[in-house]
PDB file of N, CA and C in Angstrom:
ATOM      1  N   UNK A   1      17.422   6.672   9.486  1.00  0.00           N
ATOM      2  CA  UNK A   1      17.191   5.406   8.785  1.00  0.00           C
ATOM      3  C   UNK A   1      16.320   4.472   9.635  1.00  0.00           C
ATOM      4  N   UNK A   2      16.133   4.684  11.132  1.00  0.00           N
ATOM      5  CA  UNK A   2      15.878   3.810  12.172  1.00  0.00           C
ATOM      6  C   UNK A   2      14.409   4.570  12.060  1.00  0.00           C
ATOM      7  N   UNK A   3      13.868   5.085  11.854  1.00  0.00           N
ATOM      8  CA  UNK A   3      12.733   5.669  11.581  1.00  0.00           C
ATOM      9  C   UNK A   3      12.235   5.582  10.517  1.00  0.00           C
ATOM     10  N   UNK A   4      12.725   5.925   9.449  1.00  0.00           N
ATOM     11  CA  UNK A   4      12.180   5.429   8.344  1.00  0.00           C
ATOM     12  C   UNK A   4      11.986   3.935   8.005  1.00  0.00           C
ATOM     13  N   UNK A   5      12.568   3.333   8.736  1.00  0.00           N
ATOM     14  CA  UNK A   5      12.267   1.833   8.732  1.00  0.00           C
ATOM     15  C   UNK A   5      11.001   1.289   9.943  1.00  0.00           C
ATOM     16  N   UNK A   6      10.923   2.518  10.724  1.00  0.00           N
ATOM     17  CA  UNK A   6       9.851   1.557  11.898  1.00  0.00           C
ATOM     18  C   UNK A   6       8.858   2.530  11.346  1.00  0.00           C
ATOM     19  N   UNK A   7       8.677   3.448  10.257  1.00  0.00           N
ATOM     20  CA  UNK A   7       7.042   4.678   9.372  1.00  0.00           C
ATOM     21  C   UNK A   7       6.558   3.236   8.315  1.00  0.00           C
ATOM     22  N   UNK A   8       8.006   2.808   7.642  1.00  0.00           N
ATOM     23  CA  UNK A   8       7.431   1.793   6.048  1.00  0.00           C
ATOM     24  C   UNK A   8       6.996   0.449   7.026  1.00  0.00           C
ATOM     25  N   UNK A   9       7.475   0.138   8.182  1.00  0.00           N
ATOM     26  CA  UNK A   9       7.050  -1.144   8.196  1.00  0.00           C
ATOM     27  C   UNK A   9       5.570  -1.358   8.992  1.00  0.00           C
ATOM     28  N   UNK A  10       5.238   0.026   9.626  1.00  0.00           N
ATOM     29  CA  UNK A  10       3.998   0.244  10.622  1.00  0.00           C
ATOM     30  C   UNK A  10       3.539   0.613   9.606  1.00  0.00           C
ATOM     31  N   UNK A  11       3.172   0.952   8.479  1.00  0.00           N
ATOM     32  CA  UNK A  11       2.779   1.539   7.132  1.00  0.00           C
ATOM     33  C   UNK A  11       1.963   0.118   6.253  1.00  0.00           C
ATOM     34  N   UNK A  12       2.958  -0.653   6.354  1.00  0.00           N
ATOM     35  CA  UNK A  12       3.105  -2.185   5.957  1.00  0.00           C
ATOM     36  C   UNK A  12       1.909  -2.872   6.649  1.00  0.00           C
ATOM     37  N   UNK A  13       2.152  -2.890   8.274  1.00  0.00           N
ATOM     38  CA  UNK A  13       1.484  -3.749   8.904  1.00  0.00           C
ATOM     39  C   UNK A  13      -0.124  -2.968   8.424  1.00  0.00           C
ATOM     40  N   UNK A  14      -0.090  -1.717   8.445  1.00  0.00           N
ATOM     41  CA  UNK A  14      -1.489  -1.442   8.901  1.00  0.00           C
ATOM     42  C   UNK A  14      -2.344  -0.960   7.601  1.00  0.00           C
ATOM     43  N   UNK A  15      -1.556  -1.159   6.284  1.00  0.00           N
ATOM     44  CA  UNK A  15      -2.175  -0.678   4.952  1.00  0.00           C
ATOM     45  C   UNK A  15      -3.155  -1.439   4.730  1.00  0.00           C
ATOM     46  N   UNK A  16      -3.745  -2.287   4.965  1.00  0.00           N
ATOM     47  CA  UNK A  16      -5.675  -2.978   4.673  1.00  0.00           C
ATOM     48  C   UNK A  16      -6.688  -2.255   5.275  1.00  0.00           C
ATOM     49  N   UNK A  17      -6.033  -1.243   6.205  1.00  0.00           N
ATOM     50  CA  UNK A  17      -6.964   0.005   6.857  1.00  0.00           C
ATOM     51  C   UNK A  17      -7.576   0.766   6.107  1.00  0.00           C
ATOM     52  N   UNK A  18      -9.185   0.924   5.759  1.00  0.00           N
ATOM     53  CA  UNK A  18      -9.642   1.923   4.962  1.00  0.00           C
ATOM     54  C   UNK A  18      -9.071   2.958   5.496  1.00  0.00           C
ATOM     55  N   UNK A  19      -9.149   4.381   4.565  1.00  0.00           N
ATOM     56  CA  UNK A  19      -8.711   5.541   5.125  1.00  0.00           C
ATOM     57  C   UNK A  19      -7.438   5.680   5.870  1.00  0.00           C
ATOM     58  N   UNK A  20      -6.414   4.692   5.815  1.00  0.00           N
ATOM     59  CA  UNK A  20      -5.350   4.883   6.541  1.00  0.00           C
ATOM     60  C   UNK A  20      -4.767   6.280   6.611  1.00  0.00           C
ATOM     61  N   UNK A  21      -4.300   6.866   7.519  1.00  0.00           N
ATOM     62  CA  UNK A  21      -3.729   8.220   7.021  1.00  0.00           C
ATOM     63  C   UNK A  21      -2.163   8.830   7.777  1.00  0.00           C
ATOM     64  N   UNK A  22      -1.934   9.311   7.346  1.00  0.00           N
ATOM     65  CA  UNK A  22      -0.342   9.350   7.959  1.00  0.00           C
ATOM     66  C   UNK A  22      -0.152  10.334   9.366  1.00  0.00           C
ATOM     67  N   UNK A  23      -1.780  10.785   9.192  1.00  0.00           N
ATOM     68  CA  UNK A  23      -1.673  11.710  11.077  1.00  0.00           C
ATOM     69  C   UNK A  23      -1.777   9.448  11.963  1.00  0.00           C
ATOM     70  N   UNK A  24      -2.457   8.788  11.798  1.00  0.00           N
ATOM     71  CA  UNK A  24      -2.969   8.240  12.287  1.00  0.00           C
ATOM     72  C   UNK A  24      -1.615   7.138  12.098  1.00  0.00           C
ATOM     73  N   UNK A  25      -0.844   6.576  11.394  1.00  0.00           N
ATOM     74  CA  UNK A  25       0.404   6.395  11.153  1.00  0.00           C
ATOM     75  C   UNK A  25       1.320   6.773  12.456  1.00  0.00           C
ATOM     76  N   UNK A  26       1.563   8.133  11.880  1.00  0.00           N
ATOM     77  CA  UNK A  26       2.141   8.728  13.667  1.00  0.00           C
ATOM     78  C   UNK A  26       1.886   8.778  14.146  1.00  0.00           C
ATOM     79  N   UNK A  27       0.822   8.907  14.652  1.00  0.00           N
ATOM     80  CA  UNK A  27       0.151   9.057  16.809  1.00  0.00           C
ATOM     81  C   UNK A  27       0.448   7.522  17.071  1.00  0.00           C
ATOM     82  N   UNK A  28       0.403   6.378  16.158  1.00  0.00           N
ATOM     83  CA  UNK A  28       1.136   5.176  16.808  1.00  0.00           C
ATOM     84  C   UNK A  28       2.024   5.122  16.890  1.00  0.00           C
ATOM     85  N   UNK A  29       3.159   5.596  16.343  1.00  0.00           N
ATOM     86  CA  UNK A  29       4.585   5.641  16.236  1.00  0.00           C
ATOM     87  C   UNK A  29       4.990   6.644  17.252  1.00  0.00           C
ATOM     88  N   UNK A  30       4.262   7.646  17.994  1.00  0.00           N
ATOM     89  CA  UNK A  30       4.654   8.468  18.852  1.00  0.00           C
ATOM     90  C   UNK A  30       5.768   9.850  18.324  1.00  0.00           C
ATOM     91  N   UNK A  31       5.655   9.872  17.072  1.00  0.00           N
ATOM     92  CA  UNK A  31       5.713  11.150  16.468  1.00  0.00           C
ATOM     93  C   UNK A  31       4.867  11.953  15.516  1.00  0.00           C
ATOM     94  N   UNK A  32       5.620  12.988  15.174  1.00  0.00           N
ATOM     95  CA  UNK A  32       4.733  14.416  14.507  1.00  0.00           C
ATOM     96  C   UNK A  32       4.445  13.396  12.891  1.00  0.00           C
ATOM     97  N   UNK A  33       3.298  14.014  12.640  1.00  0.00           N
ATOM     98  CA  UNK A  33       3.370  13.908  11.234  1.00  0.00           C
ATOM     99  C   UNK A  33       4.030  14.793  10.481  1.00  0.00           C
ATOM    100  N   UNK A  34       4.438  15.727  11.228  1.00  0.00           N
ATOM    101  CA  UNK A  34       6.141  16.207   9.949  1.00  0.00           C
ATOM    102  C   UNK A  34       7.237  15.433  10.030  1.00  0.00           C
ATOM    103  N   UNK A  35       7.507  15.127  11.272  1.00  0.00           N
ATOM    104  CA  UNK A  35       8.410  13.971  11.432  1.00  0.00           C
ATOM    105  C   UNK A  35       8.814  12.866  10.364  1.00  0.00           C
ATOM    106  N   UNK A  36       6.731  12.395  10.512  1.00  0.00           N
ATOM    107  CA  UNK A  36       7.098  11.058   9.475  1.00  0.00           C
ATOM    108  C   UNK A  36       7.226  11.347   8.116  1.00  0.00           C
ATOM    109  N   UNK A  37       6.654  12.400   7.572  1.00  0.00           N
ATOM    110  CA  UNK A  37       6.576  13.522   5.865  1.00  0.00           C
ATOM    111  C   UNK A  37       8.294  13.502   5.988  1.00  0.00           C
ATOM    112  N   UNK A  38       9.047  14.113   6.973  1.00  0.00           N
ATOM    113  CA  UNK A  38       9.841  14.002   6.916  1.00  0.00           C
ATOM    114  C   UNK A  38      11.383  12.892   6.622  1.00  0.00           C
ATOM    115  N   UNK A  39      10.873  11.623   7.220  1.00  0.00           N
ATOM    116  CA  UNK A  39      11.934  10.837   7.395  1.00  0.00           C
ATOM    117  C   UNK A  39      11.624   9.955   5.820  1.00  0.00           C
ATOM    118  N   UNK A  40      10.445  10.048   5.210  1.00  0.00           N
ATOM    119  CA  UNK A  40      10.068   9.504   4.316  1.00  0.00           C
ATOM    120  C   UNK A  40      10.380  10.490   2.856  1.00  0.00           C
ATOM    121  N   UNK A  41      10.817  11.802   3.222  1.00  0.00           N
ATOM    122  CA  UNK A  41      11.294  12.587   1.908  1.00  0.00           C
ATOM    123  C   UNK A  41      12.578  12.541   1.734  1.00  0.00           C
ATOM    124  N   UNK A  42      13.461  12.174   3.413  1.00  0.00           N
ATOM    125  CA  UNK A  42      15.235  12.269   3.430  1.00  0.00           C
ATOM    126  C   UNK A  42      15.450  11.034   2.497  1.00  0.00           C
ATOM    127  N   UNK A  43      14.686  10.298   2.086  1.00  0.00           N
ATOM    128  CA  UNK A  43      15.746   9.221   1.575  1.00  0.00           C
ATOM    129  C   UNK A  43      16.317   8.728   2.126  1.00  0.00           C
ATOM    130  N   UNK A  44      17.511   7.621   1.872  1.00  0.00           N
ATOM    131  CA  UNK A  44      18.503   7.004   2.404  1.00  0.00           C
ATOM    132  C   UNK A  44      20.013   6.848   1.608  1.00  0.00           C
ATOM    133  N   UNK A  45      20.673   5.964   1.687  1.00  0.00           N
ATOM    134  CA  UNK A  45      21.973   5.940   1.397  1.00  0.00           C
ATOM    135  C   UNK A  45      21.714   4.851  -0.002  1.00  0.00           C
ATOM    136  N   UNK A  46      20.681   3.965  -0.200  1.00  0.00           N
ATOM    137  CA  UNK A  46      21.046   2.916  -1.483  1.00  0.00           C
ATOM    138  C   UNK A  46      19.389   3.506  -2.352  1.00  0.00           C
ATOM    139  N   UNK A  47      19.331   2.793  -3.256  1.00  0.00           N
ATOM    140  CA  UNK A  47      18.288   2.977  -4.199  1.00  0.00           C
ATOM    141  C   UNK A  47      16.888   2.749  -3.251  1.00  0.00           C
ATOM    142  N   UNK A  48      17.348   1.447  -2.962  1.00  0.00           N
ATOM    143  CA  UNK A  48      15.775   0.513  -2.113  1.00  0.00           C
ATOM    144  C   UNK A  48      15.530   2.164  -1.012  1.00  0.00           C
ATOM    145  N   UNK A  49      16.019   2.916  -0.646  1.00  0.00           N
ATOM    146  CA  UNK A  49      15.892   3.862   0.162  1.00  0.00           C
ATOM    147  C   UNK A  49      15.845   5.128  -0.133  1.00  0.00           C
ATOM    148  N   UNK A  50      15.304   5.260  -1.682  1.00  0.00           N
ATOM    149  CA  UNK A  50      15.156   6.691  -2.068  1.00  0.00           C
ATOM    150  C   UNK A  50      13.875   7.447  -1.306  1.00  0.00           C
ATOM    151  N   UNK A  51      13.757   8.464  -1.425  1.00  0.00           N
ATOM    152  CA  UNK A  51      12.834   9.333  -1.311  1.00  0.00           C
ATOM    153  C   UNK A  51      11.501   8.873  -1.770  1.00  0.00           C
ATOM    154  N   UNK A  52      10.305   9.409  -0.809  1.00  0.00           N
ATOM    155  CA  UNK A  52       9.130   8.604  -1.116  1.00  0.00           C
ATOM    156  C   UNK A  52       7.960   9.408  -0.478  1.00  0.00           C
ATOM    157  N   UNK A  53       6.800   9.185  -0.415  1.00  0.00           N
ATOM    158  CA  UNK A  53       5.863   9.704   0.351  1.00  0.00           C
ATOM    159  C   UNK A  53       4.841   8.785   0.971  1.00  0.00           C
ATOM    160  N   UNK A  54       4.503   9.422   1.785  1.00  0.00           N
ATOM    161  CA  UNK A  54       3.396   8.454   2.810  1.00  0.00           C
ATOM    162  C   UNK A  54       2.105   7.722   1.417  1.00  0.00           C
ATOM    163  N   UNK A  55       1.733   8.335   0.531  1.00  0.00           N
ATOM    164  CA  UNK A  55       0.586   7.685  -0.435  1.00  0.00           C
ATOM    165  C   UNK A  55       1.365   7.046  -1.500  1.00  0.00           C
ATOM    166  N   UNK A  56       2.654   7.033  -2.081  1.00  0.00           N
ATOM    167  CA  UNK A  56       3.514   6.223  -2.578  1.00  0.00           C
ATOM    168  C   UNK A  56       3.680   4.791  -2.030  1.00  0.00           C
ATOM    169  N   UNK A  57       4.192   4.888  -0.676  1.00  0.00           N
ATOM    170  CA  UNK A  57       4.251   3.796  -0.053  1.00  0.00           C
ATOM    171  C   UNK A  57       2.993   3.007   0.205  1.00  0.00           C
ATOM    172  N   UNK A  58       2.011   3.875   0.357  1.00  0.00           N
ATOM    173  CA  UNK A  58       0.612   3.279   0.993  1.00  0.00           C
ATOM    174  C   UNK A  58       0.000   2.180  -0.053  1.00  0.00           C
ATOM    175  N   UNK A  59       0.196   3.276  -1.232  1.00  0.00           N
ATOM    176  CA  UNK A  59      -0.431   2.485  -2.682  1.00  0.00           C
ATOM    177  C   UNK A  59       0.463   1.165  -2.881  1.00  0.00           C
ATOM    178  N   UNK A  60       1.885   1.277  -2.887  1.00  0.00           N
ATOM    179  CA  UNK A  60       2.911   0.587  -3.283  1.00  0.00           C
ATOM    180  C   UNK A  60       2.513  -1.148  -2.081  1.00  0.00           C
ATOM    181  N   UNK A  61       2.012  -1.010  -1.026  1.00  0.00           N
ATOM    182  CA  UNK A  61       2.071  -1.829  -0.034  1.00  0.00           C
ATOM    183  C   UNK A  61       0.486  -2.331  -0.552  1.00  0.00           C
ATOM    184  N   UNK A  62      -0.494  -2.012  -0.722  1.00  0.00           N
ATOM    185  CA  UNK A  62      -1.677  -2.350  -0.975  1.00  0.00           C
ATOM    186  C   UNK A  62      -1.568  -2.872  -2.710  1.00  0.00           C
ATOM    187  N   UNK A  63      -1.204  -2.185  -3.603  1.00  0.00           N
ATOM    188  CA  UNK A  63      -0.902  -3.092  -4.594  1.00  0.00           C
ATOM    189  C   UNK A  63      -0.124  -4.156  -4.589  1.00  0.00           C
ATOM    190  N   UNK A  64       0.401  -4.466  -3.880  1.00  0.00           N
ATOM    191  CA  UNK A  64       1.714  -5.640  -3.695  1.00  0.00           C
ATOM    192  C   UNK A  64       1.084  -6.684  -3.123  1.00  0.00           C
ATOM    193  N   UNK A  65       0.062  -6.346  -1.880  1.00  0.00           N
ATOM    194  CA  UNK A  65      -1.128  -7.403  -1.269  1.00  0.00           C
ATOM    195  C   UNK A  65      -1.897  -7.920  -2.558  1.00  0.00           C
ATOM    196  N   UNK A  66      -2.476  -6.806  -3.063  1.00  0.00           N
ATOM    197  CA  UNK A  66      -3.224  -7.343  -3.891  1.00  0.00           C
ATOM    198  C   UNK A  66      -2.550  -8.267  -5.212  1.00  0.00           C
ATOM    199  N   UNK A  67      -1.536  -8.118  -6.042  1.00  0.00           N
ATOM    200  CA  UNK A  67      -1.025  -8.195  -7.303  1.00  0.00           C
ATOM    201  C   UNK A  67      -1.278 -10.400  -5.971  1.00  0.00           C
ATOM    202  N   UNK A  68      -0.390 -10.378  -4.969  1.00  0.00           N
ATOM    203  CA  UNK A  68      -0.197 -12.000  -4.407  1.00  0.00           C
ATOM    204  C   UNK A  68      -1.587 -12.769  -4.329  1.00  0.00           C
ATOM    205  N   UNK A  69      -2.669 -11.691  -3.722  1.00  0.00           N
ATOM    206  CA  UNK A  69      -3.984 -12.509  -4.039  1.00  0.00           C
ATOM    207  C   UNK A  69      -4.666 -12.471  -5.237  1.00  0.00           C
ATOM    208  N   UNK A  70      -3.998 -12.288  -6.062  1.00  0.00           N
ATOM    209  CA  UNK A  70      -5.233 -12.462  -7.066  1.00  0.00           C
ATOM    210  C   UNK A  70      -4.020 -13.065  -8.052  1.00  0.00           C
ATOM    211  N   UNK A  71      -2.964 -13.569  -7.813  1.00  0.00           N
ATOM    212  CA  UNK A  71      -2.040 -14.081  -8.415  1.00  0.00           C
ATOM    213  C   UNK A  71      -2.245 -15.898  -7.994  1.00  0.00           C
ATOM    214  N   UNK A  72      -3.500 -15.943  -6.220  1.00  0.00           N
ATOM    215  CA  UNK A  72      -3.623 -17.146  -6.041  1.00  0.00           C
ATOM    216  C   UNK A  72      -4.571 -17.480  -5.431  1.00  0.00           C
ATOM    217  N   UNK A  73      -4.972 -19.043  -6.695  1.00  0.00           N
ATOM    218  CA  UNK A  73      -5.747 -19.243  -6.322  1.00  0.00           C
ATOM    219  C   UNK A  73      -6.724 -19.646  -5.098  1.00  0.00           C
ATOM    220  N   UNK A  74      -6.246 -19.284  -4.271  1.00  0.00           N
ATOM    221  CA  UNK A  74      -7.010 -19.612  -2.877  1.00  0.00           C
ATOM    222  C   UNK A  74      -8.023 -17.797  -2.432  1.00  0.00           C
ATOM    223  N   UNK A  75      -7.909 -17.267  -3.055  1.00  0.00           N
ATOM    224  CA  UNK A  75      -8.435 -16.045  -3.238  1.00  0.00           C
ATOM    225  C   UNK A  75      -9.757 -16.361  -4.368  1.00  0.00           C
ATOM    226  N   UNK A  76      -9.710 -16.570  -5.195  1.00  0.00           N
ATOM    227  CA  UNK A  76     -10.699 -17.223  -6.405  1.00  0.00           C
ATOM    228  C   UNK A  76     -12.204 -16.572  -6.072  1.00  0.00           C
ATOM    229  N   UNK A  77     -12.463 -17.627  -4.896  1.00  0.00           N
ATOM    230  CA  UNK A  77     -13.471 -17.194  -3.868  1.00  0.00           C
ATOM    231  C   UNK A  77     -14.082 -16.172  -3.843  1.00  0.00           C
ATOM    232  N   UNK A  78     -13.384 -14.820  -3.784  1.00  0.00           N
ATOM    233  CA  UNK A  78     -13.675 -13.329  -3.139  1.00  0.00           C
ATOM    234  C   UNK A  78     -13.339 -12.543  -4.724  1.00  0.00           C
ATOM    235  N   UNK A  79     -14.586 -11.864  -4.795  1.00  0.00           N
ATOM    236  CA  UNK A  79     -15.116 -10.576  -6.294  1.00  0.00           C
ATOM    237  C   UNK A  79     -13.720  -9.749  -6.027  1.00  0.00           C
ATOM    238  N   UNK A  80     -13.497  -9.612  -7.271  1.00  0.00           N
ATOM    239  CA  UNK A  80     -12.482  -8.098  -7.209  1.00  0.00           C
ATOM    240  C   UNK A  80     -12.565  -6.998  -6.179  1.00  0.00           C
ATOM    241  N   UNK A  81     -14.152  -6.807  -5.808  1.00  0.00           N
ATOM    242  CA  UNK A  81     -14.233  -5.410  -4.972  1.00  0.00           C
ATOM    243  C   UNK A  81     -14.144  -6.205  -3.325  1.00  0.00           C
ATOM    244  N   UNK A  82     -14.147  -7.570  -3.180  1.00  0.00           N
ATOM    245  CA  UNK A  82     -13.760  -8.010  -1.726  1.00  0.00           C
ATOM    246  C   UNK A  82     -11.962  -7.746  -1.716  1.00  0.00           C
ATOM    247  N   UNK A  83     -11.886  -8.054  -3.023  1.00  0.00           N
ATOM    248  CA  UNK A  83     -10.010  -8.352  -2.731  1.00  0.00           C
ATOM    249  C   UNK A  83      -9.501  -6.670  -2.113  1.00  0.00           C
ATOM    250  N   UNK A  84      -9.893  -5.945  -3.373  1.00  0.00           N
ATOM    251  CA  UNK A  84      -9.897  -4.179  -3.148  1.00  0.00           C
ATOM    252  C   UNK A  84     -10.014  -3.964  -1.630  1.00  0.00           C
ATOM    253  N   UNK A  85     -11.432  -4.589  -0.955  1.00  0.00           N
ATOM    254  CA  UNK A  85     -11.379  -4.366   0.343  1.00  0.00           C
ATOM    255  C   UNK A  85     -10.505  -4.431   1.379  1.00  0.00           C
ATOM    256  N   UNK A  86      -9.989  -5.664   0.938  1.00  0.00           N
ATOM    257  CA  UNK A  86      -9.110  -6.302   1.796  1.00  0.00           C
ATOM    258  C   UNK A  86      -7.657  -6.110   1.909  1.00  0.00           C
ATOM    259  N   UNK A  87      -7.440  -4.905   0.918  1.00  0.00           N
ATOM    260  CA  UNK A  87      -6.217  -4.253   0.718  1.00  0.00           C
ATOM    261  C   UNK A  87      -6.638  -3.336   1.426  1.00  0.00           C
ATOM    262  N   UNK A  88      -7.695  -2.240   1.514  1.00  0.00           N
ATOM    263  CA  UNK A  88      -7.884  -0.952   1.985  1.00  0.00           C
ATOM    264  C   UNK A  88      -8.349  -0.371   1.202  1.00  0.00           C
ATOM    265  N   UNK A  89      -8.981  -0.670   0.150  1.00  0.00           N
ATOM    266  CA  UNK A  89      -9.700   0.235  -1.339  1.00  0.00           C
ATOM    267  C   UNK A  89     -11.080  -0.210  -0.924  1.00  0.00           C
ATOM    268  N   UNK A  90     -11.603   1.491  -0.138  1.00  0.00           N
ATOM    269  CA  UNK A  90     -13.503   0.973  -0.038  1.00  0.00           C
ATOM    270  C   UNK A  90     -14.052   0.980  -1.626  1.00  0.00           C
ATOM    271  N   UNK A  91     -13.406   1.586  -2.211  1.00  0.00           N
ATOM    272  CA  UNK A  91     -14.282   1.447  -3.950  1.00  0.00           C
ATOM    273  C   UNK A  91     -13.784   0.886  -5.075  1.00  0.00           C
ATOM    274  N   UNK A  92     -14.937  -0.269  -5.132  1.00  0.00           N
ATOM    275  CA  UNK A  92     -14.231  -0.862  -6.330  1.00  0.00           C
ATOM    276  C   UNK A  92     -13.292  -0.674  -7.725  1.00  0.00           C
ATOM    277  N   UNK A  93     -13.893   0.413  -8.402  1.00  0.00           N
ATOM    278  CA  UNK A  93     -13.522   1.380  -9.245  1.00  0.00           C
ATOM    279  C   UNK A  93     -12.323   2.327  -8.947  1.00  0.00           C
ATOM    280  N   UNK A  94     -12.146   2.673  -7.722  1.00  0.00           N
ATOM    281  CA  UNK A  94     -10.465   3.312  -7.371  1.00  0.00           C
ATOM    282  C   UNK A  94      -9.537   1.849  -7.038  1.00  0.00           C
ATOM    283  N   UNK A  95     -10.371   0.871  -6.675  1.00  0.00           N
ATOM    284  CA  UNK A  95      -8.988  -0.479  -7.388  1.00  0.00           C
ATOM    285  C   UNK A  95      -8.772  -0.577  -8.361  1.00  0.00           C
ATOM    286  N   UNK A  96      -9.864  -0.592  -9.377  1.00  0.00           N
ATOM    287  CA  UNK A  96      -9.545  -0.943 -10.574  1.00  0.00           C
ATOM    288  C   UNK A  96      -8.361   0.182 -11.464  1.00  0.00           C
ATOM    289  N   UNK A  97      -8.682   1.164 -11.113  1.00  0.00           N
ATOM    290  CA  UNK A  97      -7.854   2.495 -11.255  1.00  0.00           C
ATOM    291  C   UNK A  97      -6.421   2.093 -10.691  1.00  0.00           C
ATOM    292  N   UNK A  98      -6.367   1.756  -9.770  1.00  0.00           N
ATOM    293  CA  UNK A  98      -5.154   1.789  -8.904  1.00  0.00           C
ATOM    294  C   UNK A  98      -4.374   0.816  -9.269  1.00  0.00           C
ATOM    295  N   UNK A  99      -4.689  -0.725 -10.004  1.00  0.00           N
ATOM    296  CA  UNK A  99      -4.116  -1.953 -10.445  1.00  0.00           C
ATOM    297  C   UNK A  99      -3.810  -1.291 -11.733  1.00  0.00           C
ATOM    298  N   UNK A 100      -4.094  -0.687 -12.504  1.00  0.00           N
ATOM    299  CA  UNK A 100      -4.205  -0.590 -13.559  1.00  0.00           C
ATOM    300  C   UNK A 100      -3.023   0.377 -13.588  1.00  0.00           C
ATOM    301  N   UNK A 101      -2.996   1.131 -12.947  1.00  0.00           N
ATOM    302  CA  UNK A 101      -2.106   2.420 -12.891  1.00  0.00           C
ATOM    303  C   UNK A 101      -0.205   2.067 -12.377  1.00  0.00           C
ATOM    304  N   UNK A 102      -0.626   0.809 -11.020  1.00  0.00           N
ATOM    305  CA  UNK A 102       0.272   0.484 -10.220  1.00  0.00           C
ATOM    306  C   UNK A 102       0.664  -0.657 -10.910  1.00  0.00           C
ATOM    307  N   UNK A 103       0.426  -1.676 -11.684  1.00  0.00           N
ATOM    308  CA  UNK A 103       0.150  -3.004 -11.885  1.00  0.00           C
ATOM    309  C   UNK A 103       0.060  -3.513 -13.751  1.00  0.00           C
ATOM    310  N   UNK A 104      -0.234  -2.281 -14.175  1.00  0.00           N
ATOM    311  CA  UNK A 104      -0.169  -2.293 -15.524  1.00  0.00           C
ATOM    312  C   UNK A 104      -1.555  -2.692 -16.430  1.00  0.00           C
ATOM    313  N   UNK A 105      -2.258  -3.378 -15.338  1.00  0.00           N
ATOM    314  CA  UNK A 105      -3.354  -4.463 -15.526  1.00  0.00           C
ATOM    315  C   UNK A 105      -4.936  -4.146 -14.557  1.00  0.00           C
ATOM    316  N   UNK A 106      -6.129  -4.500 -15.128  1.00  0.00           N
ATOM    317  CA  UNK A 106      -6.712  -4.860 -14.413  1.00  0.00           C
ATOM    318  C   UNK A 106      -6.552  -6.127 -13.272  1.00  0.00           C
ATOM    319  N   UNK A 107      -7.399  -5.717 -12.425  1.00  0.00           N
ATOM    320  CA  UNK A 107      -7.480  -6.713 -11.514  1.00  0.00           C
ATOM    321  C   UNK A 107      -8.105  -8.262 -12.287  1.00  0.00           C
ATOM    322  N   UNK A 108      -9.322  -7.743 -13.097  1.00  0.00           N
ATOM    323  CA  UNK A 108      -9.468  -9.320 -13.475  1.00  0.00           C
ATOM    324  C   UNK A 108      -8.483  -9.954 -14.277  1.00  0.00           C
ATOM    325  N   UNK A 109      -8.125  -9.059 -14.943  1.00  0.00           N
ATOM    326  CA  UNK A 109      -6.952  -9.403 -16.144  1.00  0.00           C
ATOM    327  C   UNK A 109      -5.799  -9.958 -15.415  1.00  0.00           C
ATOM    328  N   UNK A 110      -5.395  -9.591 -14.491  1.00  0.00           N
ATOM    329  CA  UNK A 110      -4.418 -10.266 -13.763  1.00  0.00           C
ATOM    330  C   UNK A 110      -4.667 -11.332 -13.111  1.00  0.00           C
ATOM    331  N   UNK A 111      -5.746 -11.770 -12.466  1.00  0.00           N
ATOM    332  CA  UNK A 111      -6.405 -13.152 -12.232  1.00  0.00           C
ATOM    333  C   UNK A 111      -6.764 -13.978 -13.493  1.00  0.00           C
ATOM    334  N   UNK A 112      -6.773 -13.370 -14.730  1.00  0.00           N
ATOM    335  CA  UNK A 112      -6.956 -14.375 -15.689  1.00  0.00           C
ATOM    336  C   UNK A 112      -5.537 -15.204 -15.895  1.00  0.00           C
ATOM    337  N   UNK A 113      -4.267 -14.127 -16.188  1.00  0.00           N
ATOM    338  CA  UNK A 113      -3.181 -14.310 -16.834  1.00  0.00           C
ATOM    339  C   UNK A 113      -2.683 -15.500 -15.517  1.00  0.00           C
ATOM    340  N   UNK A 114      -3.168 -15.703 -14.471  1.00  0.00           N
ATOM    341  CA  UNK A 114      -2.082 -16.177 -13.561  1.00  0.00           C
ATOM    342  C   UNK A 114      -1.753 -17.961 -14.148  1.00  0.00           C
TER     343      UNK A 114
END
């Protein structure tokens, strides 16, 4: 559990990383990338701690950045494909994919509704 909590939260800190990847995940954490495949498929003991995967979480942490900036207006400023950036999506079009998929919504559509 003490691992799977220091993979999601180094996962967390470092998801605006293009290309983030879960070898690169672990060599900071100072374990295997089966390790971390691993501690991230055991699950845990409550719901919030089911079973998951390294691109589940990745997406799940970068849509969640994004859904808060474009939910405010102090973001306004920056095109859909800066916000995308600034999550970790080099292409505009796999954000738009990815909000849509994760989010229910486009990205502009969700900056309209706010």
């Amino acid at each position: 559990a003490a691992l799977r909590r220091r993979v999601l939260d180094a996962t967390r800190e470092r998801h605006a990383e293009p290309g983030l990847t879960a070898a690169s995940v672990a060599r900071g954490l100072g374990i295997s990338e089966r390790s971390l495949h691993r501690c991230l498929a055991g699950g845990g003991e409550s719901v919030a701690e089911s079973s998951t995967t390294f691109a589940v979480a990745l997406a799940g942490f970068r849509m969640a950045a994004a859904r808060r900036m474009l939910a405010d207006a102090r973001f306004d400023r920056l095109g859909i494909a800066q916000i995308g950036y600034r999550v970790g999506l080099a292409d505009a079009s796999h954000f738009v994919r990815q909000c849509r998929a994760h989010l229910g919504s486009t990205p502009g559509e969700l900056r309209r509704r706010r």
